[in-house]
Each structure stands twice: as C-alpha cells, then as structure tokens.
PDB file of N, CA and C in Angstrom:
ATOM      1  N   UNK A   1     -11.442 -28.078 -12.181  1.00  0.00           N
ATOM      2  CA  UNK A   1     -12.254 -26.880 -12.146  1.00  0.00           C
ATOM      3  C   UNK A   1     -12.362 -26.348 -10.727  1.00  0.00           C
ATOM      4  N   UNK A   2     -12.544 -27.506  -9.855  1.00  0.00           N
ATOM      5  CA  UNK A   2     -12.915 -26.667  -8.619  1.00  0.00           C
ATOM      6  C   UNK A   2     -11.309 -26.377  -8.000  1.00  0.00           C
ATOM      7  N   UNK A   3     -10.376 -26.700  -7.910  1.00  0.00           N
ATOM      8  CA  UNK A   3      -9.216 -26.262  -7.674  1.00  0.00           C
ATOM      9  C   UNK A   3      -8.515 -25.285  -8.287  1.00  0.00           C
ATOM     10  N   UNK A   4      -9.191 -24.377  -9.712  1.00  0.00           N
ATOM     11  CA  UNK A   4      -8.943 -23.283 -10.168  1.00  0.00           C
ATOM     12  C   UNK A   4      -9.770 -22.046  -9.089  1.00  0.00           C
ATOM     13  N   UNK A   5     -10.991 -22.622  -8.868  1.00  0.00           N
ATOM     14  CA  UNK A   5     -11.806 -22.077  -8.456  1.00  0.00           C
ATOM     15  C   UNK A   5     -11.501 -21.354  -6.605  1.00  0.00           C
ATOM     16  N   UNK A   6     -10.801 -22.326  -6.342  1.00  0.00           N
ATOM     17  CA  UNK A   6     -10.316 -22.328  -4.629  1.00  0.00           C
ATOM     18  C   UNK A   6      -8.436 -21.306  -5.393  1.00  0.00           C
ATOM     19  N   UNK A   7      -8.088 -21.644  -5.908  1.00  0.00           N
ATOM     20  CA  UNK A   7      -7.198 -20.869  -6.138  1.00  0.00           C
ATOM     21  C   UNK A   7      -7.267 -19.414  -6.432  1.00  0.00           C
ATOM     22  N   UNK A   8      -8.292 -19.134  -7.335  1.00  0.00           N
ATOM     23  CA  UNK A   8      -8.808 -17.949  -7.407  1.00  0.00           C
ATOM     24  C   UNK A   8      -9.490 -17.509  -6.010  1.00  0.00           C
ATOM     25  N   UNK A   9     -10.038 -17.979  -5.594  1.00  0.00           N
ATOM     26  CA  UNK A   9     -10.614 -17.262  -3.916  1.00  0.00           C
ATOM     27  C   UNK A   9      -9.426 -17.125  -3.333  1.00  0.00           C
ATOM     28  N   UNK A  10      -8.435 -18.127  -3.159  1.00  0.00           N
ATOM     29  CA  UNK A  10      -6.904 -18.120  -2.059  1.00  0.00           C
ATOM     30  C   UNK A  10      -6.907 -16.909  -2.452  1.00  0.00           C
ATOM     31  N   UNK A  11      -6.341 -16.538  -3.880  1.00  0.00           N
ATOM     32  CA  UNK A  11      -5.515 -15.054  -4.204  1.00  0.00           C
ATOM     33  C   UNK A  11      -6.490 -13.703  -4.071  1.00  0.00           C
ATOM     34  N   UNK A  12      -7.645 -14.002  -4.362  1.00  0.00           N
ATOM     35  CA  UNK A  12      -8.424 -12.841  -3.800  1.00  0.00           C
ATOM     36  C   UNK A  12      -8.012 -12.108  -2.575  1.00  0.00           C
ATOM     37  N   UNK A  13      -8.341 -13.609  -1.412  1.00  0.00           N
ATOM     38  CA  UNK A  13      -8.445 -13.186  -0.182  1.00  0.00           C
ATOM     39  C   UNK A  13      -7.113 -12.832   0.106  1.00  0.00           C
ATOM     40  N   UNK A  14      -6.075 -13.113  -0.450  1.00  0.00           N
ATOM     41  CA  UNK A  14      -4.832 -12.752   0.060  1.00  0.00           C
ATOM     42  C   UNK A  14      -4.457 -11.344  -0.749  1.00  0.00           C
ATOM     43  N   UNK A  15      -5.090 -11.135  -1.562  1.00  0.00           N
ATOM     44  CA  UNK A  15      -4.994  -9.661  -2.374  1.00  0.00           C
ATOM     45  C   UNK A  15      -5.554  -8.690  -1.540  1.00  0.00           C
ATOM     46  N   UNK A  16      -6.653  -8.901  -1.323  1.00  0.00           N
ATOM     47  CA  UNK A  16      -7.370  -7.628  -0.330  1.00  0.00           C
ATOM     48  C   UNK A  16      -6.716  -7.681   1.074  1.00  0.00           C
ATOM     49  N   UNK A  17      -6.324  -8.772   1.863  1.00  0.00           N
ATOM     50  CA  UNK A  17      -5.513  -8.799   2.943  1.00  0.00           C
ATOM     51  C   UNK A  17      -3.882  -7.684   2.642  1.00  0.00           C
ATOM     52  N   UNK A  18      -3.533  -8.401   1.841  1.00  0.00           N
ATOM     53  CA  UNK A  18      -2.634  -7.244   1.427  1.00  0.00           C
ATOM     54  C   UNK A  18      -2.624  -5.503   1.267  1.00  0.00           C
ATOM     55  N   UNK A  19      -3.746  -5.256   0.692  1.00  0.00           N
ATOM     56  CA  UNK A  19      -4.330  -4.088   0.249  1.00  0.00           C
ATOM     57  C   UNK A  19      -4.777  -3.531   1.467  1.00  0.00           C
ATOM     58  N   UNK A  20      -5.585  -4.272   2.520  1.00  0.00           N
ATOM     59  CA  UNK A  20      -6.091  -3.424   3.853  1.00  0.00           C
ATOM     60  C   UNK A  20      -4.850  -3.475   4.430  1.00  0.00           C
ATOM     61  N   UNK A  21      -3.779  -3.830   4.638  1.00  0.00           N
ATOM     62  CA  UNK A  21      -2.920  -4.217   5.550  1.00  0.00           C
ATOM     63  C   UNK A  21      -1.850  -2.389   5.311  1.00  0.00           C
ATOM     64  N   UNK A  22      -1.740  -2.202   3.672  1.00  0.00           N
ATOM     65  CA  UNK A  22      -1.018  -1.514   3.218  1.00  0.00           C
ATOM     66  C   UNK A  22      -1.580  -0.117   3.384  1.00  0.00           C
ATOM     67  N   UNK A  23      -3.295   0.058   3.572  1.00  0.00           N
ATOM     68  CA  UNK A  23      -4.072   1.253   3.787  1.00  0.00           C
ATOM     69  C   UNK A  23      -3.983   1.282   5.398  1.00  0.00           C
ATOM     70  N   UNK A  24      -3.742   0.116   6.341  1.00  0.00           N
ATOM     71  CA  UNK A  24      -3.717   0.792   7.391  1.00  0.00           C
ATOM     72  C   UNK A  24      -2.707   0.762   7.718  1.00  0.00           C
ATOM     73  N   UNK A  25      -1.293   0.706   7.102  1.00  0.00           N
ATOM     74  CA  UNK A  25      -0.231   1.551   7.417  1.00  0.00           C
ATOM     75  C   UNK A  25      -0.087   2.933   7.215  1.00  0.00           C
ATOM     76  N   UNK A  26      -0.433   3.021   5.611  1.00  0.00           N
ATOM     77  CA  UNK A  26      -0.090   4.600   5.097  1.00  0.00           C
ATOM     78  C   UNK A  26      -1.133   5.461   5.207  1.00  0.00           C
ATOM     79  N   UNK A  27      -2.123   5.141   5.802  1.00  0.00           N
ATOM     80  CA  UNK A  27      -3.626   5.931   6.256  1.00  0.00           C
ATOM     81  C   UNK A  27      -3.083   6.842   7.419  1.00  0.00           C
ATOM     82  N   UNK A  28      -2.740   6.020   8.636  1.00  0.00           N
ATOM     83  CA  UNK A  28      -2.282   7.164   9.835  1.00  0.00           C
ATOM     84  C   UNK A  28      -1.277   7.447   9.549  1.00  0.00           C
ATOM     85  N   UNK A  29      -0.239   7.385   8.695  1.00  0.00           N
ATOM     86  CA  UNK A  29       0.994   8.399   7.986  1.00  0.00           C
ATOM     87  C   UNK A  29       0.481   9.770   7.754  1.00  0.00           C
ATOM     88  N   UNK A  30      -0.614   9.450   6.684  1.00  0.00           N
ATOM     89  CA  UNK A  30      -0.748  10.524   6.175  1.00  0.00           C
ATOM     90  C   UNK A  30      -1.486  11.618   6.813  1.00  0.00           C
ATOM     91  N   UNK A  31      -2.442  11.206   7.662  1.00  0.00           N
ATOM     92  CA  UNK A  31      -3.561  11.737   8.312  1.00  0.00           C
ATOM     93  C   UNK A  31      -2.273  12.887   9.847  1.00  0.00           C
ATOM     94  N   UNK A  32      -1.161  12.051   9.537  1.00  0.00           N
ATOM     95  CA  UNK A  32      -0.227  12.617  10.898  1.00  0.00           C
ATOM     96  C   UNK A  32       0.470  14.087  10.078  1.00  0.00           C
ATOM     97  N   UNK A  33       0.736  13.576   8.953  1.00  0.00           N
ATOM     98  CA  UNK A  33       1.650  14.431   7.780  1.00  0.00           C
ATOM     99  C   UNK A  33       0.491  15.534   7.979  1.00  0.00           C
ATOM    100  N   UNK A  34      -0.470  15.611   7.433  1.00  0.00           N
ATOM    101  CA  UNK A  34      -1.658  16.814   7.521  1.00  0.00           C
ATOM    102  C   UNK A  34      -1.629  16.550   8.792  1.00  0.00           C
ATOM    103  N   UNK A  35      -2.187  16.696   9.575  1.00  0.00           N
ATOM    104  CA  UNK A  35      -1.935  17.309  11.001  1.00  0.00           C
ATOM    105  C   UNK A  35      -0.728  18.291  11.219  1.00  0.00           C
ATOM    106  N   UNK A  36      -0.030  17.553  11.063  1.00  0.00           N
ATOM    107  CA  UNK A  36       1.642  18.318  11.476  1.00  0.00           C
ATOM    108  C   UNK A  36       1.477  19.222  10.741  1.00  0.00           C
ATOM    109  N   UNK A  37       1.333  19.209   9.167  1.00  0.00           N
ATOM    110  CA  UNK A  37       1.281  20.651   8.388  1.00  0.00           C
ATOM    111  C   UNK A  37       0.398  21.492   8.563  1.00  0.00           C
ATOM    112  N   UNK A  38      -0.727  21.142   9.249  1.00  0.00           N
ATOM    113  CA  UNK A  38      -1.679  22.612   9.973  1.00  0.00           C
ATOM    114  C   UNK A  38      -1.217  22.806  11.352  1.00  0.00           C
ATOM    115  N   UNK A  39      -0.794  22.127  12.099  1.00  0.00           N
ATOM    116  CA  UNK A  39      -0.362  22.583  13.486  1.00  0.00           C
ATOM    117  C   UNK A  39       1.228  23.081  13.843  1.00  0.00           C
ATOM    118  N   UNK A  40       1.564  22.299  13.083  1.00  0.00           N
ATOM    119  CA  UNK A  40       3.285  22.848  13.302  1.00  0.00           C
ATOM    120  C   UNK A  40       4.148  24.010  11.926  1.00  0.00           C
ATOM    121  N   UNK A  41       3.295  24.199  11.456  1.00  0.00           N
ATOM    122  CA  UNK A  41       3.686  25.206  10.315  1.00  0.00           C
ATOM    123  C   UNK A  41       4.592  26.766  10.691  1.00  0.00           C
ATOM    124  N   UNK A  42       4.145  27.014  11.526  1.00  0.00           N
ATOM    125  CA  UNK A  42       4.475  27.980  12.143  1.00  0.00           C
ATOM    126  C   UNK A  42       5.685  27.368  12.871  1.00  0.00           C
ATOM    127  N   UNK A  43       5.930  26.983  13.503  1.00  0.00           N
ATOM    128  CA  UNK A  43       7.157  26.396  14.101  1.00  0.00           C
ATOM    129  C   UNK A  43       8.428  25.755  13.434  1.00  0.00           C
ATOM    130  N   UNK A  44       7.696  25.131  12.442  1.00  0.00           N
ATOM    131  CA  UNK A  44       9.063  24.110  11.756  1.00  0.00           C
ATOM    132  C   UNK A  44       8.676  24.410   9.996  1.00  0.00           C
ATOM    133  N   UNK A  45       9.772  23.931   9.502  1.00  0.00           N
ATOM    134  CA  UNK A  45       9.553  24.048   8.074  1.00  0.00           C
ATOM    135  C   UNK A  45       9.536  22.742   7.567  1.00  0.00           C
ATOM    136  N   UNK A  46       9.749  21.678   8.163  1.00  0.00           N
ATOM    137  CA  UNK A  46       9.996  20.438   7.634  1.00  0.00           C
ATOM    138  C   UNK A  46       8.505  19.376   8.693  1.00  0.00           C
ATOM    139  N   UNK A  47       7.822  18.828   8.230  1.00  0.00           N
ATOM    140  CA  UNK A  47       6.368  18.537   8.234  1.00  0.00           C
ATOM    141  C   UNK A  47       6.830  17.218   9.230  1.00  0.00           C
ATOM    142  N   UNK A  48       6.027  15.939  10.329  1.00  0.00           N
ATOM    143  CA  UNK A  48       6.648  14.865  10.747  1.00  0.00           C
ATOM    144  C   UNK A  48       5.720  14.280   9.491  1.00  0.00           C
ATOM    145  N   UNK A  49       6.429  13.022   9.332  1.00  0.00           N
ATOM    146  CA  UNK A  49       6.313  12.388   8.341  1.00  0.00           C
ATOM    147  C   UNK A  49       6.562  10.475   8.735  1.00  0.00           C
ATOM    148  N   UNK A  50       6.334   9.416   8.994  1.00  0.00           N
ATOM    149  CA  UNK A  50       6.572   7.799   8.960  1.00  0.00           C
ATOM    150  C   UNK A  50       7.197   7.771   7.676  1.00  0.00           C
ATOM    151  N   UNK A  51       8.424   6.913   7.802  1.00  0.00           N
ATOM    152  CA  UNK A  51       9.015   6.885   6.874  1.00  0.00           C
ATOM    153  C   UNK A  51       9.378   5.009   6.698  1.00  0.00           C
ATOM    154  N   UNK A  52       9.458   4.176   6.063  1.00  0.00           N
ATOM    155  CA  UNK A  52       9.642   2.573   5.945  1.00  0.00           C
ATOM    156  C   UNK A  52      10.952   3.117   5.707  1.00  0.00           C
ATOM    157  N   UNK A  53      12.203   3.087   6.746  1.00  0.00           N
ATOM    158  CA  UNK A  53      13.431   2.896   6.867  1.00  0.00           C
ATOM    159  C   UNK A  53      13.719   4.346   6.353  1.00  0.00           C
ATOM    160  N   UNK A  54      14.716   4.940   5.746  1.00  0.00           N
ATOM    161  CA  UNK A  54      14.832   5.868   5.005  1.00  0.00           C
ATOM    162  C   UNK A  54      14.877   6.715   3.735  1.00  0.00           C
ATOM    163  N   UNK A  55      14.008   5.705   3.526  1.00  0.00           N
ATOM    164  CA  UNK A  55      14.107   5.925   1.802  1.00  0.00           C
ATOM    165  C   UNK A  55      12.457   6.364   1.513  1.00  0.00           C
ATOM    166  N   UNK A  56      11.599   5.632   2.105  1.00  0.00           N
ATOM    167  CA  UNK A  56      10.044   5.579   1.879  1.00  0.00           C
ATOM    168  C   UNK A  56       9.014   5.995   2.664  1.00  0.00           C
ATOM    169  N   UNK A  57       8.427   7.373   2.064  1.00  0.00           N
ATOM    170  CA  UNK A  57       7.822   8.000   2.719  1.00  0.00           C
ATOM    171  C   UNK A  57       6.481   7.102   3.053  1.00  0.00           C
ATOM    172  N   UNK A  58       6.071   6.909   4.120  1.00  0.00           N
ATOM    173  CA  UNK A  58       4.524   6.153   4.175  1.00  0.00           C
ATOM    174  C   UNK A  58       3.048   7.106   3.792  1.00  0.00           C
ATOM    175  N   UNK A  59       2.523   7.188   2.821  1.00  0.00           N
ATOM    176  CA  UNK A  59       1.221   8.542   2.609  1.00  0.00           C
ATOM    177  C   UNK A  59       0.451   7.695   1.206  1.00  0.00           C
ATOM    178  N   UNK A  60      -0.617   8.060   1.248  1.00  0.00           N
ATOM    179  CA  UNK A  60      -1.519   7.781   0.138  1.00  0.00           C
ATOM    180  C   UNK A  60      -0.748   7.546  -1.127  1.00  0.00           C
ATOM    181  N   UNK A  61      -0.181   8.220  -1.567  1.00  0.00           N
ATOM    182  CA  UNK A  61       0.908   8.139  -2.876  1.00  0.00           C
ATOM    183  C   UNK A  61       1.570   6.968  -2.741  1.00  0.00           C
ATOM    184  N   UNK A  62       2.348   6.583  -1.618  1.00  0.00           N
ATOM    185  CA  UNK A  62       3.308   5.327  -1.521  1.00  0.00           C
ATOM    186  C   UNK A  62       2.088   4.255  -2.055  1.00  0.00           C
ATOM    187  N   UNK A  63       1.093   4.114  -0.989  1.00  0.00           N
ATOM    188  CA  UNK A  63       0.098   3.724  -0.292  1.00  0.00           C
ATOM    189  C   UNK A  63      -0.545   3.244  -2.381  1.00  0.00           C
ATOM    190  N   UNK A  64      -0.937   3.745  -2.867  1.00  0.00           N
ATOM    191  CA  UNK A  64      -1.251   3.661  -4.540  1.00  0.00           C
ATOM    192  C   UNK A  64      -0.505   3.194  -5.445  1.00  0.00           C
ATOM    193  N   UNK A  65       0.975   3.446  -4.936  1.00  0.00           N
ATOM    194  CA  UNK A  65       1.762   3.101  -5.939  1.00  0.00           C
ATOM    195  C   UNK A  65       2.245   1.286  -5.442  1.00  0.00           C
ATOM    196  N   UNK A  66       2.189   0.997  -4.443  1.00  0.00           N
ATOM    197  CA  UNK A  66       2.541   0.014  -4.299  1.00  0.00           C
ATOM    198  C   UNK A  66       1.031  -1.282  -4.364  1.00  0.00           C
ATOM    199  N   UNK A  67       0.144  -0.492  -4.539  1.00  0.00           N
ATOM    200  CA  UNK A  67      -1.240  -1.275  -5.093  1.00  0.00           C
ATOM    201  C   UNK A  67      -0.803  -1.701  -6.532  1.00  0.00           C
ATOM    202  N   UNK A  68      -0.445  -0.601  -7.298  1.00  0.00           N
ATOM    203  CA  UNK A  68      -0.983  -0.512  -8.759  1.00  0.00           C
ATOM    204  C   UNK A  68       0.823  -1.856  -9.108  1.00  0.00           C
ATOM    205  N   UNK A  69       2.029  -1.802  -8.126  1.00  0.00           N
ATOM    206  CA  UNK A  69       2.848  -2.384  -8.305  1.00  0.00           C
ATOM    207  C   UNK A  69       2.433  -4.042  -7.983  1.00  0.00           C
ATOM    208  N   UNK A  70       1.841  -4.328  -6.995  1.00  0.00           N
ATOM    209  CA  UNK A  70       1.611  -5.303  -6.409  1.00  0.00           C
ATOM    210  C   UNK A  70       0.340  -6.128  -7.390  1.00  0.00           C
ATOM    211  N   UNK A  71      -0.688  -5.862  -8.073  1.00  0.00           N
ATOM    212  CA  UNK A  71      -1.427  -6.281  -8.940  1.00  0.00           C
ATOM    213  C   UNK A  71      -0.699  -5.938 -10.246  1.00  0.00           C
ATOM    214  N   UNK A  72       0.211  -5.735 -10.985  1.00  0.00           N
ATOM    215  CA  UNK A  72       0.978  -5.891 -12.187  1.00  0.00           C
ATOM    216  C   UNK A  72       1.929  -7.107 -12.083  1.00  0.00           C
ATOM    217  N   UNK A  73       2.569  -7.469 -10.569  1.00  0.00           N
ATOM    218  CA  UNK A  73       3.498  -8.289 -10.504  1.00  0.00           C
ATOM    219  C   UNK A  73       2.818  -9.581 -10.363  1.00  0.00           C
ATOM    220  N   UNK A  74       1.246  -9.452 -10.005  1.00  0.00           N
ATOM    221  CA  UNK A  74       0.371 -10.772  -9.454  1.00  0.00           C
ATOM    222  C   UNK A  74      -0.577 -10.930 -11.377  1.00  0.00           C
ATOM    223  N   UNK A  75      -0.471 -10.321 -11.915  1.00  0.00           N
ATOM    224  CA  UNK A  75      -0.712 -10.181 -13.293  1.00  0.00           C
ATOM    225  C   UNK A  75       0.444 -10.975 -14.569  1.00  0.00           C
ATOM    226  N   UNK A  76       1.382 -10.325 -14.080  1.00  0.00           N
ATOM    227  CA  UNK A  76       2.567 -11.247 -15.025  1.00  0.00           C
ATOM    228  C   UNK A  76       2.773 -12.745 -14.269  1.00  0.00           C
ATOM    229  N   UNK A  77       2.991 -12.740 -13.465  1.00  0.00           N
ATOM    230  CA  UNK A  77       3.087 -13.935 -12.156  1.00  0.00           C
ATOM    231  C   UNK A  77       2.015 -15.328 -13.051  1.00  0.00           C
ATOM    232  N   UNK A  78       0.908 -14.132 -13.230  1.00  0.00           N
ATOM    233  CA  UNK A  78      -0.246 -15.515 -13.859  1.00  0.00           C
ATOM    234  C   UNK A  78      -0.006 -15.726 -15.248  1.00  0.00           C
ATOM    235  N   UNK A  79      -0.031 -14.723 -15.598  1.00  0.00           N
ATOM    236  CA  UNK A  79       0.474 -14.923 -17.787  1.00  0.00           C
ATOM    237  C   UNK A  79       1.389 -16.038 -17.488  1.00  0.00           C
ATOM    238  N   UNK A  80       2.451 -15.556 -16.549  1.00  0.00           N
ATOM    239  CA  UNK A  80       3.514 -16.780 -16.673  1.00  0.00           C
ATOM    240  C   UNK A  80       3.040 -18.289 -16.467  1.00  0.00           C
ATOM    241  N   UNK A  81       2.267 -18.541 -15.371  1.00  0.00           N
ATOM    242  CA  UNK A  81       1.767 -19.475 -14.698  1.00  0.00           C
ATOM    243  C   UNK A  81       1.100 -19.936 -15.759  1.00  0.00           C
ATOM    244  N   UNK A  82      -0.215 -19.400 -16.123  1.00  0.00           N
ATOM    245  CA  UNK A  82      -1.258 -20.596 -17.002  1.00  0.00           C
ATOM    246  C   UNK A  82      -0.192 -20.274 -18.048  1.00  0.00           C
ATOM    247  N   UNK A  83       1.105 -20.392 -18.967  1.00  0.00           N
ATOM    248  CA  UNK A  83       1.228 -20.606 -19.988  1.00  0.00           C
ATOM    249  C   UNK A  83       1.546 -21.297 -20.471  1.00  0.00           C
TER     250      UNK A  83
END
C-alpha cells in the first residue's frame, strides 16, 4: 500500500514538473509571437515565431496539445501496468 502510494506522489510530482517545464517554454513563444504581430505588422508579413527545430511551432496550442498527449500516454502506460 504504501509503495502504491509513493508511486503515485513520484508521478504526480514528475507530471506537474513536466507540465511547468512545457508552459515555460511555450509561454515566452507566444507572448514574443503577439508582440511581433502588434509591432512588426507594418513591416513584415511573416510574424517571429520559436520554433523546436523546424517542424514545431512553440505557442499555447503546441503548449496544450502536448499536455493533453503526454497524460493519454501516462494513462495507457498505467491500464497497461496494473493489468
């Protein structure tokens, strides 16, 4: 019992570590993305943007989707586990 119990806290704390880690990447992405699109509008047509290599834009959207991915995969992970 108590080693379910410490297991469940481990993954907590390593869930929300995850989760702040992932908001303070794509937080100043996005906050730069709006900036740039009220200040540089007039100048450029294409917005600055952080991108994870070239494929992945960093912004609230990434920032959600890789929450809602990351607790589905820690969800099946356990079905599998206790079965």
């Amino acid at each position: 019992m108590d080693t379910d119990f410490t297991t469940s806290a481990r993954m907590l704390i390593a869930s929300l570590t995850l989760i702040m880690t992932i908001i303070f990447v794509c937080g100043p992405s996005q906050m730069m993305k709006n900036a740039s699109d009220d200040m540089f509008l007039v100048r450029t047509e294409k917005s600055f943007v952080l991108t994870a290599g070239p494929i992945v834009e960093l912004n609230f959207e990434t920032c959600s989707s890789i929450i809602k991915s990351s607790f589905s995969y820690a969800a099946a992970f356990r079905s599998v586990y206790t079965s």
